[in-house]
PDB file of N, CA and C in Angstrom:
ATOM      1  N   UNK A   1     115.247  83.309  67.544  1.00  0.00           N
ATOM      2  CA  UNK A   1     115.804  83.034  66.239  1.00  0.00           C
ATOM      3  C   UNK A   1     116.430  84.320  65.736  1.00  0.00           C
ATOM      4  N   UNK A   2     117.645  84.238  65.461  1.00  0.00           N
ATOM      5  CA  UNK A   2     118.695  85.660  65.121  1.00  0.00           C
ATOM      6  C   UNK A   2     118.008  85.466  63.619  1.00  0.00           C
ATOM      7  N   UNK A   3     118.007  86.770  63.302  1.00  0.00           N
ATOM      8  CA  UNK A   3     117.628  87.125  61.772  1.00  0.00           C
ATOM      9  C   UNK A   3     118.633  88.235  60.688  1.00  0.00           C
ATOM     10  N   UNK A   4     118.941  88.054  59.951  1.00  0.00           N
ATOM     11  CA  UNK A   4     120.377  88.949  59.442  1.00  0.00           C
ATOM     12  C   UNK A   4     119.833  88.959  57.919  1.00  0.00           C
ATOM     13  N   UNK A   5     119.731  90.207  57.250  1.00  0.00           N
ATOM     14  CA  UNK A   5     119.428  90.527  55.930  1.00  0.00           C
ATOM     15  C   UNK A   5     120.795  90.928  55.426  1.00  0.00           C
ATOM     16  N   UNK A   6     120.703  90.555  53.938  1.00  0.00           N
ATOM     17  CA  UNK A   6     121.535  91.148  52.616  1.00  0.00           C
ATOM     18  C   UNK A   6     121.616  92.304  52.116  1.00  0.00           C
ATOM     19  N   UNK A   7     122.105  93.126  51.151  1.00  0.00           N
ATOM     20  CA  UNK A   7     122.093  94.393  50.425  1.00  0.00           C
ATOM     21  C   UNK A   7     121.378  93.781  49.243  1.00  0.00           C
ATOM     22  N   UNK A   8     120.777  94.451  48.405  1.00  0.00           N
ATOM     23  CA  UNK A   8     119.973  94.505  46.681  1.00  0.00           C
ATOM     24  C   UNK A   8     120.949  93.050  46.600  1.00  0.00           C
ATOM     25  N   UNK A   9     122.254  93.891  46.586  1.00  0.00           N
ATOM     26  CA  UNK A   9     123.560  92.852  45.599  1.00  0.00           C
ATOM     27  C   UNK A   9     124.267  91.824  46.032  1.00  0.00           C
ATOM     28  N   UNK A  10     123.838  91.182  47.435  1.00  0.00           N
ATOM     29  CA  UNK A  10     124.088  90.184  48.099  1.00  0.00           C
ATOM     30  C   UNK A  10     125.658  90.416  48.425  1.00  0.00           C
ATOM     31  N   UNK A  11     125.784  91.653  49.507  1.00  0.00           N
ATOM     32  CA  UNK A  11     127.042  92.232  49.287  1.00  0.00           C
ATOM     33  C   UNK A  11     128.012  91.979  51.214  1.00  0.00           C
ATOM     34  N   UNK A  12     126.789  92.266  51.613  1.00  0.00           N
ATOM     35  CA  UNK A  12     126.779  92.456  52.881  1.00  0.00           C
ATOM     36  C   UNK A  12     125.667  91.587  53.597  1.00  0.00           C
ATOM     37  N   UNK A  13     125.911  91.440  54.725  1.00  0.00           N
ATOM     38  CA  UNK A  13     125.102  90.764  55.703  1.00  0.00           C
ATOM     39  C   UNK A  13     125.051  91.441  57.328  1.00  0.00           C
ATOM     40  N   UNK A  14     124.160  91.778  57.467  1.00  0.00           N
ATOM     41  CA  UNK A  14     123.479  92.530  58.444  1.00  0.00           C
ATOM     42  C   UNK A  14     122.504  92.012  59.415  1.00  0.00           C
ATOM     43  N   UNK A  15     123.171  92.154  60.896  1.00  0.00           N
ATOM     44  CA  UNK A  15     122.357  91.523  61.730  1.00  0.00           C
ATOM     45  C   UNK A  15     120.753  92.378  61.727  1.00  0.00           C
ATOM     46  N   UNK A  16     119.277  91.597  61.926  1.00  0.00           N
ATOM     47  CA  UNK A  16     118.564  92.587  62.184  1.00  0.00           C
ATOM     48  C   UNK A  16     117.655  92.851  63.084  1.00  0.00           C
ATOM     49  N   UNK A  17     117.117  91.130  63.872  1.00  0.00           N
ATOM     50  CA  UNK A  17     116.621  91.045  64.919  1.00  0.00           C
ATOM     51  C   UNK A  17     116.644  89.426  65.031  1.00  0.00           C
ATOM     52  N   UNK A  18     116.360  89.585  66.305  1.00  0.00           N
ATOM     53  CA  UNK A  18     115.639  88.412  67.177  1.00  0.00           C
ATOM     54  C   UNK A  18     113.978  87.828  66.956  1.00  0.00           C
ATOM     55  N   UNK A  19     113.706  86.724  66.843  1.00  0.00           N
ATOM     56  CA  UNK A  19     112.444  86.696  66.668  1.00  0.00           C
ATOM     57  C   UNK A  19     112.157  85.528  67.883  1.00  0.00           C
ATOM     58  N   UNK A  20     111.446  85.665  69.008  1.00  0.00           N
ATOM     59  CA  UNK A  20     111.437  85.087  69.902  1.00  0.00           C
ATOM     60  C   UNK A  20     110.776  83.513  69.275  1.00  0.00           C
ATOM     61  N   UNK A  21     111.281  82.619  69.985  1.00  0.00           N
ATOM     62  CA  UNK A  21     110.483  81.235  69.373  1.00  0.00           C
ATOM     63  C   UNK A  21     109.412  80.711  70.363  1.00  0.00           C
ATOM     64  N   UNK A  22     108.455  80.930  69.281  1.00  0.00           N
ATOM     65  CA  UNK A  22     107.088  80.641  69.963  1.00  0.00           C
ATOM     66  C   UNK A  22     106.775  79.219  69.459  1.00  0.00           C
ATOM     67  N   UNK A  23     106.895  78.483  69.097  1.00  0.00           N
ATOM     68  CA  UNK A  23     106.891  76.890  68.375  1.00  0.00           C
ATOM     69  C   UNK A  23     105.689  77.248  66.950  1.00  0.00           C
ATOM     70  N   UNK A  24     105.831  75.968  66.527  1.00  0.00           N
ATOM     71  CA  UNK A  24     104.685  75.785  65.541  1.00  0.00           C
ATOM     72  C   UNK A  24     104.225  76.713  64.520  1.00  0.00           C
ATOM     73  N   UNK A  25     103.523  77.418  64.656  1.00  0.00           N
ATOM     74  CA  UNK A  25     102.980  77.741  63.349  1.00  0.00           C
ATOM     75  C   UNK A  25     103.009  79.398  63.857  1.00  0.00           C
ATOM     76  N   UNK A  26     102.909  80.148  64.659  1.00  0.00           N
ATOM     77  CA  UNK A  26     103.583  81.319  65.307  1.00  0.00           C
ATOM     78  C   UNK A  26     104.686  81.636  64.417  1.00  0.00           C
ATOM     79  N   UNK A  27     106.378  80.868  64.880  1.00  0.00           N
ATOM     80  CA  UNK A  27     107.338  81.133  64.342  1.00  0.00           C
ATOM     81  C   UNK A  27     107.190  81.186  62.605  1.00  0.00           C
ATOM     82  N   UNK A  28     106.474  79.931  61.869  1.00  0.00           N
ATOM     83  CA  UNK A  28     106.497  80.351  60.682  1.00  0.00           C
ATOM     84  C   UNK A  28     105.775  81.475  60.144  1.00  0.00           C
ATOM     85  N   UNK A  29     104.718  82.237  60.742  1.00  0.00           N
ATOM     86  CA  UNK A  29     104.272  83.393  61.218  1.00  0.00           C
ATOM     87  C   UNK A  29     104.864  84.432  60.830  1.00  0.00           C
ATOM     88  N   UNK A  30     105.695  84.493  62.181  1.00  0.00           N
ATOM     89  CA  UNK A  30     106.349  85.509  62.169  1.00  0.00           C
ATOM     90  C   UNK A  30     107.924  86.059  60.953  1.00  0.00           C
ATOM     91  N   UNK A  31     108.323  84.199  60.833  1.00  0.00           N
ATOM     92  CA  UNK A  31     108.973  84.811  59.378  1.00  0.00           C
ATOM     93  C   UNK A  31     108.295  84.929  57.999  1.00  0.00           C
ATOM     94  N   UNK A  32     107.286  84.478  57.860  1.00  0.00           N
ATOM     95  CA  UNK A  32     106.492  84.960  56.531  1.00  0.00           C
ATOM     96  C   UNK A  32     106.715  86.697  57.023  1.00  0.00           C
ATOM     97  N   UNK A  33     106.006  86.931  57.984  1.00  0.00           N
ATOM     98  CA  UNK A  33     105.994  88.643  58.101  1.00  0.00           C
ATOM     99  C   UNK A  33     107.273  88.964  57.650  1.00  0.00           C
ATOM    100  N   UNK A  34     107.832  88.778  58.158  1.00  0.00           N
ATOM    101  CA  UNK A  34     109.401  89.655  57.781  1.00  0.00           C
ATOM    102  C   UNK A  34     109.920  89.104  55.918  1.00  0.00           C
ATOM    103  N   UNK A  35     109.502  88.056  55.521  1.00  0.00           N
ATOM    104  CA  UNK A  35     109.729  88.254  54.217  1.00  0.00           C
ATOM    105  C   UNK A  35     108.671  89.633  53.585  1.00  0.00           C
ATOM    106  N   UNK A  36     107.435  88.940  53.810  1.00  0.00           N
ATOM    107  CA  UNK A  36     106.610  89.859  53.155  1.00  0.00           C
ATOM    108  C   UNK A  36     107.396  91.655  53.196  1.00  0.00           C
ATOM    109  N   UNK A  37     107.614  91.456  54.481  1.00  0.00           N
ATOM    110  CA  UNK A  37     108.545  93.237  55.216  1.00  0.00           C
ATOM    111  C   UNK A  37     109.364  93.471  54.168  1.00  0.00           C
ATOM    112  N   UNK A  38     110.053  92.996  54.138  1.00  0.00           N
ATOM    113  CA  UNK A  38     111.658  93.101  53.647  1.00  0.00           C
ATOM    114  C   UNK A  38     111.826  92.897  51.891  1.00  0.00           C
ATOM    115  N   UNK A  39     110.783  91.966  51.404  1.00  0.00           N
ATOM    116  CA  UNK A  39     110.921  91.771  49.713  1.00  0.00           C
ATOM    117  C   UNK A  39     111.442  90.214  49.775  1.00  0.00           C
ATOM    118  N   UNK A  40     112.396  89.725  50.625  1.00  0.00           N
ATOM    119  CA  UNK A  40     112.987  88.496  50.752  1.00  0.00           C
ATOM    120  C   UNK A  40     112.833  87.717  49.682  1.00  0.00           C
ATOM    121  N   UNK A  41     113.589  87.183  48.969  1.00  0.00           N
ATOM    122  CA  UNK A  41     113.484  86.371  47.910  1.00  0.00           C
ATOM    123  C   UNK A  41     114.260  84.931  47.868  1.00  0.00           C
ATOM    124  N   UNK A  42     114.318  85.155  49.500  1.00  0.00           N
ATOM    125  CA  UNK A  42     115.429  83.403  49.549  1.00  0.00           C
ATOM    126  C   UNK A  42     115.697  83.671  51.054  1.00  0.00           C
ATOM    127  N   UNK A  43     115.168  82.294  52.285  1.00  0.00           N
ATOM    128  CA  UNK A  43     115.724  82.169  53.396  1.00  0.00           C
ATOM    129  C   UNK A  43     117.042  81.644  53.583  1.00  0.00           C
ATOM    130  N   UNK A  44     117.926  81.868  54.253  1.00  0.00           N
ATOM    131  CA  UNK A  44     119.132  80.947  54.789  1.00  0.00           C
ATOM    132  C   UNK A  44     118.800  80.297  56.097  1.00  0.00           C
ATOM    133  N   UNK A  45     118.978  78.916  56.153  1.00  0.00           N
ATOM    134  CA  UNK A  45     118.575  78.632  57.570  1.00  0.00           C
ATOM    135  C   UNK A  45     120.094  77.973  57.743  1.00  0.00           C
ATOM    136  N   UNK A  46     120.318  77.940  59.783  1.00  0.00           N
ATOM    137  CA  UNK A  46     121.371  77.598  60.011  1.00  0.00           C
ATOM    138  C   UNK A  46     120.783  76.030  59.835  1.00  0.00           C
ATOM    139  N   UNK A  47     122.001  75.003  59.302  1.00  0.00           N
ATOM    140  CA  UNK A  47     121.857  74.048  60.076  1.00  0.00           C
ATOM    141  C   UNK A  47     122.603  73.205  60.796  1.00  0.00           C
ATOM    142  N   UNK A  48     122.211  72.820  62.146  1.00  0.00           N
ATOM    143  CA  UNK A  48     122.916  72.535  63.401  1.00  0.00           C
ATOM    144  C   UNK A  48     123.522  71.106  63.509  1.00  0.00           C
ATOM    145  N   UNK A  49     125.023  71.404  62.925  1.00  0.00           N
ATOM    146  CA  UNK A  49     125.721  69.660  62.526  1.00  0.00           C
ATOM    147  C   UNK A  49     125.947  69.319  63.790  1.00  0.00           C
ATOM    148  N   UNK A  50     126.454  67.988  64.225  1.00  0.00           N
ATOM    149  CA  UNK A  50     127.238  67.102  64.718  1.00  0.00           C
ATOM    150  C   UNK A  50     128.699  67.643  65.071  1.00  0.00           C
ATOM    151  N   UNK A  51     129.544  67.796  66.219  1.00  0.00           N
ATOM    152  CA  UNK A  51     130.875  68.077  66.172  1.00  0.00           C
ATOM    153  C   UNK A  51     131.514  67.828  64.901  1.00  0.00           C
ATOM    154  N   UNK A  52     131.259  66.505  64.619  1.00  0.00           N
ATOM    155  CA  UNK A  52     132.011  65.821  63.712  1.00  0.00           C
ATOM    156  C   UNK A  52     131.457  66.094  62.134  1.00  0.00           C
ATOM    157  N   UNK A  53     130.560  66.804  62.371  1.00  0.00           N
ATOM    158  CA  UNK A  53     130.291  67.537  60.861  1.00  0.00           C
ATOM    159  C   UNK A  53     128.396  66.394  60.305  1.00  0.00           C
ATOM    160  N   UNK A  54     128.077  65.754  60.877  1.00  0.00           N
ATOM    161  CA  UNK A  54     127.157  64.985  60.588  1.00  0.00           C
ATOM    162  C   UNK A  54     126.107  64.877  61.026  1.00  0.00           C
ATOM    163  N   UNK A  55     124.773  64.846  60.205  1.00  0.00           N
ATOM    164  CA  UNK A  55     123.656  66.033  60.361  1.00  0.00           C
ATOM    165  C   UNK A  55     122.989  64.934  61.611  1.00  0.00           C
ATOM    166  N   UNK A  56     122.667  65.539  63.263  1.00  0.00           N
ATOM    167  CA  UNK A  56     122.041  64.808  64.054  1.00  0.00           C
ATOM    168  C   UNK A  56     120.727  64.642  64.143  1.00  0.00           C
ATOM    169  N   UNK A  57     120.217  65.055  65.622  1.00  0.00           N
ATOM    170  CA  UNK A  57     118.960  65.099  65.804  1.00  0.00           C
ATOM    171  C   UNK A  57     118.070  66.744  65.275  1.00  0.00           C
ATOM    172  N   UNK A  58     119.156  67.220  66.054  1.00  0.00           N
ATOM    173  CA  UNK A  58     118.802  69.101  65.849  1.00  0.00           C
ATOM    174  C   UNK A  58     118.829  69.614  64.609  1.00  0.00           C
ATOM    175  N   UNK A  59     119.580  68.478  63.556  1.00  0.00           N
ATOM    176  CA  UNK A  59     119.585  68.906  62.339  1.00  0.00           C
ATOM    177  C   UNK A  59     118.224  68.287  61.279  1.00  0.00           C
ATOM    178  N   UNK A  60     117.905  67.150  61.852  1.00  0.00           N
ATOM    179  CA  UNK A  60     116.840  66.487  61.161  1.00  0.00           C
ATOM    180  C   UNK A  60     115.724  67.610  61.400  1.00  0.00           C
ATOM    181  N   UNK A  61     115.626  68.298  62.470  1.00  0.00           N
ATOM    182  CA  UNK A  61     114.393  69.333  63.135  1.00  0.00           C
ATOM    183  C   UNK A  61     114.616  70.330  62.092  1.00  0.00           C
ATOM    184  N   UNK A  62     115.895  70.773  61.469  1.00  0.00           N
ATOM    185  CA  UNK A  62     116.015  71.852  61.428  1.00  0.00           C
ATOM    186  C   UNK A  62     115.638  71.623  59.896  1.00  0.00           C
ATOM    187  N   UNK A  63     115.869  70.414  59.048  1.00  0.00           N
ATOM    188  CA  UNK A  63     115.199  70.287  57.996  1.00  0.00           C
ATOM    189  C   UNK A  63     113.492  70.544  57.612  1.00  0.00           C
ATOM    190  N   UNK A  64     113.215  69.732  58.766  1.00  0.00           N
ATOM    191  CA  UNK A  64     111.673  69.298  58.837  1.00  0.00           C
ATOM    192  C   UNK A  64     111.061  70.769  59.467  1.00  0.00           C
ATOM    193  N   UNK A  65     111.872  71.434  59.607  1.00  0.00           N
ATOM    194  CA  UNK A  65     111.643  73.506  60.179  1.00  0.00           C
ATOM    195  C   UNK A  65     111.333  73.871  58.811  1.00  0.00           C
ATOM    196  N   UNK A  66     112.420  73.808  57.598  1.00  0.00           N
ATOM    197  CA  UNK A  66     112.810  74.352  56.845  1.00  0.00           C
ATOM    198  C   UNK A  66     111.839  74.025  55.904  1.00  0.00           C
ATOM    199  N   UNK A  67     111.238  72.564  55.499  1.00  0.00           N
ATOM    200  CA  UNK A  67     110.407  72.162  54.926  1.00  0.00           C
ATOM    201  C   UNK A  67     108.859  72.470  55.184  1.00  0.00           C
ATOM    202  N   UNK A  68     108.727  73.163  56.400  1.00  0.00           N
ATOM    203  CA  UNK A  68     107.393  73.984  56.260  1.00  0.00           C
ATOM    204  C   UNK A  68     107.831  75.129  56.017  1.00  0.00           C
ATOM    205  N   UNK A  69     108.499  75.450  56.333  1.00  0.00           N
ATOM    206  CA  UNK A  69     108.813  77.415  56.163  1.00  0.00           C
ATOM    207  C   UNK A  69     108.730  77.380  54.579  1.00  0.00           C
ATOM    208  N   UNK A  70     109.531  76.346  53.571  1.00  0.00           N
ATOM    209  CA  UNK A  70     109.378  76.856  52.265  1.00  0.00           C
ATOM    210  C   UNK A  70     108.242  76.670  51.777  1.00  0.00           C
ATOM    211  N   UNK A  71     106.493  75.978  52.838  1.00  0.00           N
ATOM    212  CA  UNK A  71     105.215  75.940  52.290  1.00  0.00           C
ATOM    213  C   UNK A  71     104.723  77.692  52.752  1.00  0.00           C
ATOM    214  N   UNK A  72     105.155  78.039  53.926  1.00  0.00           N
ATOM    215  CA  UNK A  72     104.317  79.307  54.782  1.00  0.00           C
ATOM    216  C   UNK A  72     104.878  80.329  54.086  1.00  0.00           C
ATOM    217  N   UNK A  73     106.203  80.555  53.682  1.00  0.00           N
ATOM    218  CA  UNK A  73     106.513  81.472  52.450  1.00  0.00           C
ATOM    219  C   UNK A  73     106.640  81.702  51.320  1.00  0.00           C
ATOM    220  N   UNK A  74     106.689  80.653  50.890  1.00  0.00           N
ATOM    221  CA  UNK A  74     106.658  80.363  48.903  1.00  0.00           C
ATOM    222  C   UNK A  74     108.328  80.878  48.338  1.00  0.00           C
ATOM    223  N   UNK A  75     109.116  80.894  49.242  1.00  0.00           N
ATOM    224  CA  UNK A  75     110.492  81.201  49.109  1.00  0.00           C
ATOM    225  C   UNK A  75     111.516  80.317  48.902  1.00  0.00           C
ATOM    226  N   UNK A  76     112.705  79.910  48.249  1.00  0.00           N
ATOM    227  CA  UNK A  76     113.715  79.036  48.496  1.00  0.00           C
ATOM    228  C   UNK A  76     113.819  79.318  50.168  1.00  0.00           C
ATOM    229  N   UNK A  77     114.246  78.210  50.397  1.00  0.00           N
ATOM    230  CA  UNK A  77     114.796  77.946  52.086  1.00  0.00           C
ATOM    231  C   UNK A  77     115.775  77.358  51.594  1.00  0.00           C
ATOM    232  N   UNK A  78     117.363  77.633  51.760  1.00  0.00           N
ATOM    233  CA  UNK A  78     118.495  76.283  51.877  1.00  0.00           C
ATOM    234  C   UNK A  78     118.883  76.596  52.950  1.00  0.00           C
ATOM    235  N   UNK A  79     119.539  75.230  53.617  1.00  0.00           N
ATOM    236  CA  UNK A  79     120.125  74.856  54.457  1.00  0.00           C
ATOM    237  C   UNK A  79     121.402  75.616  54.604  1.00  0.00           C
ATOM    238  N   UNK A  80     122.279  75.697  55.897  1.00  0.00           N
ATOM    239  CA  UNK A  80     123.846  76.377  55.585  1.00  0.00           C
ATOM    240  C   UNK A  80     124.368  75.697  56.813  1.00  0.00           C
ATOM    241  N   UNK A  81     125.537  75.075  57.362  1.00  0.00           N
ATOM    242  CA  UNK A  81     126.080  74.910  58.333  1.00  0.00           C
ATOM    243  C   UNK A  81     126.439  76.101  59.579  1.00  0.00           C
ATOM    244  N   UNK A  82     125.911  75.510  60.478  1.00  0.00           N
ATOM    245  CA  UNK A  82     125.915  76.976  61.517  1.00  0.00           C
ATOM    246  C   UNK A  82     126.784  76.665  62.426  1.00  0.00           C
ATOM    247  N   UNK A  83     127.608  75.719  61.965  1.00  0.00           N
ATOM    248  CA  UNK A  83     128.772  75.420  63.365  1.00  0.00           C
ATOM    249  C   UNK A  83     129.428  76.807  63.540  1.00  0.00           C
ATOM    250  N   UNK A  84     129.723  77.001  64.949  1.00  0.00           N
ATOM    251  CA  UNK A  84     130.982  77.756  65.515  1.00  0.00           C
ATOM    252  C   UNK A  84     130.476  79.615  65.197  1.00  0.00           C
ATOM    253  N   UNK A  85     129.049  79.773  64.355  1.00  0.00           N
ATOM    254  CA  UNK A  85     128.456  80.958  64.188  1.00  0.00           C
ATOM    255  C   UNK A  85     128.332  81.986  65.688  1.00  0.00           C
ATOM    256  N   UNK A  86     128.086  80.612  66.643  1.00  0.00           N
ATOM    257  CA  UNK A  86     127.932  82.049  67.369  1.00  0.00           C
ATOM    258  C   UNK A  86     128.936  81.821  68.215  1.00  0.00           C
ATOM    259  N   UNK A  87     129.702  81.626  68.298  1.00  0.00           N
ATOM    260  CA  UNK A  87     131.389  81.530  68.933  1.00  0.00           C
ATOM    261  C   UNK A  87     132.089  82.575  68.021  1.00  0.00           C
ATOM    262  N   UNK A  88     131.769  82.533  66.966  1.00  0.00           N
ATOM    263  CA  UNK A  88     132.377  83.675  65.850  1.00  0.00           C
ATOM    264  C   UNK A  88     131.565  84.900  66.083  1.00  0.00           C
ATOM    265  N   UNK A  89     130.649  85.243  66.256  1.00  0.00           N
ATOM    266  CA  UNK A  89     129.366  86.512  66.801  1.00  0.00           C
ATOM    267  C   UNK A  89     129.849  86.543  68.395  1.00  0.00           C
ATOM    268  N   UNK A  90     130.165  86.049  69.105  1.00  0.00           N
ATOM    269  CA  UNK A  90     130.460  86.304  69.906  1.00  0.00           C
ATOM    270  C   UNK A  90     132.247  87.094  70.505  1.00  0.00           C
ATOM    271  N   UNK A  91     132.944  85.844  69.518  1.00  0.00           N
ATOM    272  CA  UNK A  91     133.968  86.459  69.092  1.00  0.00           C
ATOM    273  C   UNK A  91     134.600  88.136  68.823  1.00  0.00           C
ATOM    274  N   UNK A  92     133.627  88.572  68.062  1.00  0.00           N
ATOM    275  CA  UNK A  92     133.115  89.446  67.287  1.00  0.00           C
ATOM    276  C   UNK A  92     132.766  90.845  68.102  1.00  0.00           C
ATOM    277  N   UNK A  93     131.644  90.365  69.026  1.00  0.00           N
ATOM    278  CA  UNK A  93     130.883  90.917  70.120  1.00  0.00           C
ATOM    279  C   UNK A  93     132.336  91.339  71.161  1.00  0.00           C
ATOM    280  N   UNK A  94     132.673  90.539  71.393  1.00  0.00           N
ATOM    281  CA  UNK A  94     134.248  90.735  72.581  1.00  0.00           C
ATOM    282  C   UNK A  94     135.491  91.666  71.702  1.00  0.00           C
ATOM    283  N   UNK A  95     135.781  91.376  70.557  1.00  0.00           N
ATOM    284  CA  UNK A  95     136.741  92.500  69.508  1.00  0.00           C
ATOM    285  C   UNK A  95     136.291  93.909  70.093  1.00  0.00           C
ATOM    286  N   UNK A  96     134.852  93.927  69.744  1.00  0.00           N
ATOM    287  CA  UNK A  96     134.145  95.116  70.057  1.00  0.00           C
ATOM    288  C   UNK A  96     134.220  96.262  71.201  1.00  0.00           C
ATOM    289  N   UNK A  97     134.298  95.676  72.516  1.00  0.00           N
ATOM    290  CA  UNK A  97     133.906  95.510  73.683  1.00  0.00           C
ATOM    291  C   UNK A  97     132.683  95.370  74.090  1.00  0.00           C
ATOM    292  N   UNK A  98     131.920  95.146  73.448  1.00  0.00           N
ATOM    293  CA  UNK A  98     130.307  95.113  74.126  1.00  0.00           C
ATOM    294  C   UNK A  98     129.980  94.229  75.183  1.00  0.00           C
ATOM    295  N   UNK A  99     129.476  95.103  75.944  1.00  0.00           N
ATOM    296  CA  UNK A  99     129.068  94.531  77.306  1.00  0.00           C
ATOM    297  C   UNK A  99     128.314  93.051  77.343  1.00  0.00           C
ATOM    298  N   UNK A 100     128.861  92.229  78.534  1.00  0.00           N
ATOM    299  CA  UNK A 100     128.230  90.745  78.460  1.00  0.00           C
ATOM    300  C   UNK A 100     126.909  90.877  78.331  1.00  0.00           C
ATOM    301  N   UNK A 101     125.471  92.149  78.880  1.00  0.00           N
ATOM    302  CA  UNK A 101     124.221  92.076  78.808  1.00  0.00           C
ATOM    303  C   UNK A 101     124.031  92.548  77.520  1.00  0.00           C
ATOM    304  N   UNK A 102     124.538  93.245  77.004  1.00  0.00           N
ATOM    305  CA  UNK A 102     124.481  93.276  75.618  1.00  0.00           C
ATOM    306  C   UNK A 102     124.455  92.377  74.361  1.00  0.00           C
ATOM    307  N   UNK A 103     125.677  91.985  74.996  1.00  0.00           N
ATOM    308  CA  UNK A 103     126.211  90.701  73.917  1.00  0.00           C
ATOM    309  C   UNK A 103     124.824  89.445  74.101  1.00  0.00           C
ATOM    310  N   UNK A 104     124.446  88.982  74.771  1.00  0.00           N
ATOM    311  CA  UNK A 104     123.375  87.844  75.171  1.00  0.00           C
ATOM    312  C   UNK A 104     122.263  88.154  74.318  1.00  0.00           C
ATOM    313  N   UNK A 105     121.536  90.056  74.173  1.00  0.00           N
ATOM    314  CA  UNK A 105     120.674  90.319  73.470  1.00  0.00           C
ATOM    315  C   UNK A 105     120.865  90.301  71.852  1.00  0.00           C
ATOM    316  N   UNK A 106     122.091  90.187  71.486  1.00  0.00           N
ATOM    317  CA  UNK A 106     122.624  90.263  70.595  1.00  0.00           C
ATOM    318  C   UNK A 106     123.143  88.959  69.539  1.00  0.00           C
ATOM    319  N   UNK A 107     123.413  88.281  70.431  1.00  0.00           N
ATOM    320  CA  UNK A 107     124.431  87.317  69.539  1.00  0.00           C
ATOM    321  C   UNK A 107     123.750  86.692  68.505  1.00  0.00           C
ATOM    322  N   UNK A 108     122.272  86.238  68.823  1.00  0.00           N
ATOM    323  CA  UNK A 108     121.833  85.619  68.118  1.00  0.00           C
ATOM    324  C   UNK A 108     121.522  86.081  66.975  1.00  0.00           C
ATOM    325  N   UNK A 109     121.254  87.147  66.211  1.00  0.00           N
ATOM    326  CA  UNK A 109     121.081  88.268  64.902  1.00  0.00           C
ATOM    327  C   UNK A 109     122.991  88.213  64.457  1.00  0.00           C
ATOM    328  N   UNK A 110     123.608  88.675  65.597  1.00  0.00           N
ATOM    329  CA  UNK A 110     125.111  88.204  64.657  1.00  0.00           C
ATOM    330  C   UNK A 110     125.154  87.460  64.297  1.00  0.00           C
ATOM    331  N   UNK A 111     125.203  85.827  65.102  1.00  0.00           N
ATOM    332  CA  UNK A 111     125.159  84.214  64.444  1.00  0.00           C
ATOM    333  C   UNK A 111     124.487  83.885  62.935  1.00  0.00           C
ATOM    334  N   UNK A 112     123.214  84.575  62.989  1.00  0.00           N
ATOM    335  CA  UNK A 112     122.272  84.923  61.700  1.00  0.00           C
ATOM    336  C   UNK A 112     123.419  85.956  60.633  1.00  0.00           C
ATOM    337  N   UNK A 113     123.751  87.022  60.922  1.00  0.00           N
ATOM    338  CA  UNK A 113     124.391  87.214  59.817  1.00  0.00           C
ATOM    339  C   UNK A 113     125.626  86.640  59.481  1.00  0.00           C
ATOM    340  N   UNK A 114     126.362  85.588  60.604  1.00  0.00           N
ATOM    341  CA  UNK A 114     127.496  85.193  60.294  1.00  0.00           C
ATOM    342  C   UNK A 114     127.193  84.123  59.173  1.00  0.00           C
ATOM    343  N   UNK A 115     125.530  83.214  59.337  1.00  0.00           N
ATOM    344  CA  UNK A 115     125.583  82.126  58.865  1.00  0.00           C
ATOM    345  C   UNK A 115     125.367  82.714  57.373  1.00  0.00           C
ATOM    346  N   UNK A 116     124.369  84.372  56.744  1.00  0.00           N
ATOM    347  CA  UNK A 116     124.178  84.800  56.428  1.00  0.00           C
ATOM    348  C   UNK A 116     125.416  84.819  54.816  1.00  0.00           C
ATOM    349  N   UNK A 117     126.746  85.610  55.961  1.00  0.00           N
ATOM    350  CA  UNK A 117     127.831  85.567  55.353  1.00  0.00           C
ATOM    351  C   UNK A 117     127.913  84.191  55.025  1.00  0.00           C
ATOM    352  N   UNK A 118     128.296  83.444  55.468  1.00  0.00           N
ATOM    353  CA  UNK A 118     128.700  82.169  54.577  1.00  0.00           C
ATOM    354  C   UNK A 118     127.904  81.614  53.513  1.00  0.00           C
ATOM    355  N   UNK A 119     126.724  81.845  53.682  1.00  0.00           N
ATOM    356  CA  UNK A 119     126.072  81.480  52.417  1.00  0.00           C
ATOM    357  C   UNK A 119     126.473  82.400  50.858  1.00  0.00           C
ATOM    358  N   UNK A 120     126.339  83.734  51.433  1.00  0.00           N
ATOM    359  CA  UNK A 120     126.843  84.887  50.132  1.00  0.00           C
ATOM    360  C   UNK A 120     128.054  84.469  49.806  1.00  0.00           C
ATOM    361  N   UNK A 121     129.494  83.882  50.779  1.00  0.00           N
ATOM    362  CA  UNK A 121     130.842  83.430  50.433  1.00  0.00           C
ATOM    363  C   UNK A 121     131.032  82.497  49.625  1.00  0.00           C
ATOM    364  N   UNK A 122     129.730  81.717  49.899  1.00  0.00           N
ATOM    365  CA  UNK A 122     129.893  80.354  48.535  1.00  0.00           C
ATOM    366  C   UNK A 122     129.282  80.600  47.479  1.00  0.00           C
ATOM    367  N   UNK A 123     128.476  81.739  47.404  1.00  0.00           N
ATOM    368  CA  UNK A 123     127.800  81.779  46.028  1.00  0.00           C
ATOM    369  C   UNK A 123     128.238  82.506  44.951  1.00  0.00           C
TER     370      UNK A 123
END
């Protein structure tokens, strides 16, 4: 799970790690820690549409993700569309030149701050 933090002023978006997915109650775990870390006062989660823009199977999960995470942290959780995030992080990654073993360890914390960015763009 790519993870990407804000500035104080919701200015910037910053990739910051990977959090390996361990299922169940682990992963919500491990992001309570990183709120508690960080001050966090609001999750962004991606969520994973349909080509055609319409919320599927991966997206119903990603609700029913989101709906425990906002019990294990006591935080807003909203939803954000994560289409094409990591085609754009990857994108991104290649502008750069960063190496293909690089880029693989990577993309997923870009994708996170790309989805990151779009949430700060609409608000």
């Amino acid at each position: 799970m790519g993870v990407a933090i804000t500035d104080g002023l919701g200015l910037t978006a910053q990739p910051l790690e990977t959090i390996p997915r361990r299922g169940g109650q682990r992963d919500l775990d491990a992001i309570a820690a990183l709120v508690r870390t960080h001050g966090a006062g609001r999750i962004v989660l991606g969520l994973p549409l349909d080509p055609d823009g319409e919320p599927g199977r991966a997206a119903k999960s990603a609700e029913a993700f989101a709906a425990r995470l906002r019990v294990a942290v006591g935080v807003p959780v909203e939803l954000v569309d994560e289409s094409f995030s990591t085609v754009e992080a990857e994108e991104v990654l290649l502008a750069a030149d960063v190496s293909r073993a690089r880029r693989r360890a990577v993309v997923d914390k870009m994708a996170a701050a790309v989805i990151l960015r779009r949430w700060l763009d609409a608000q």
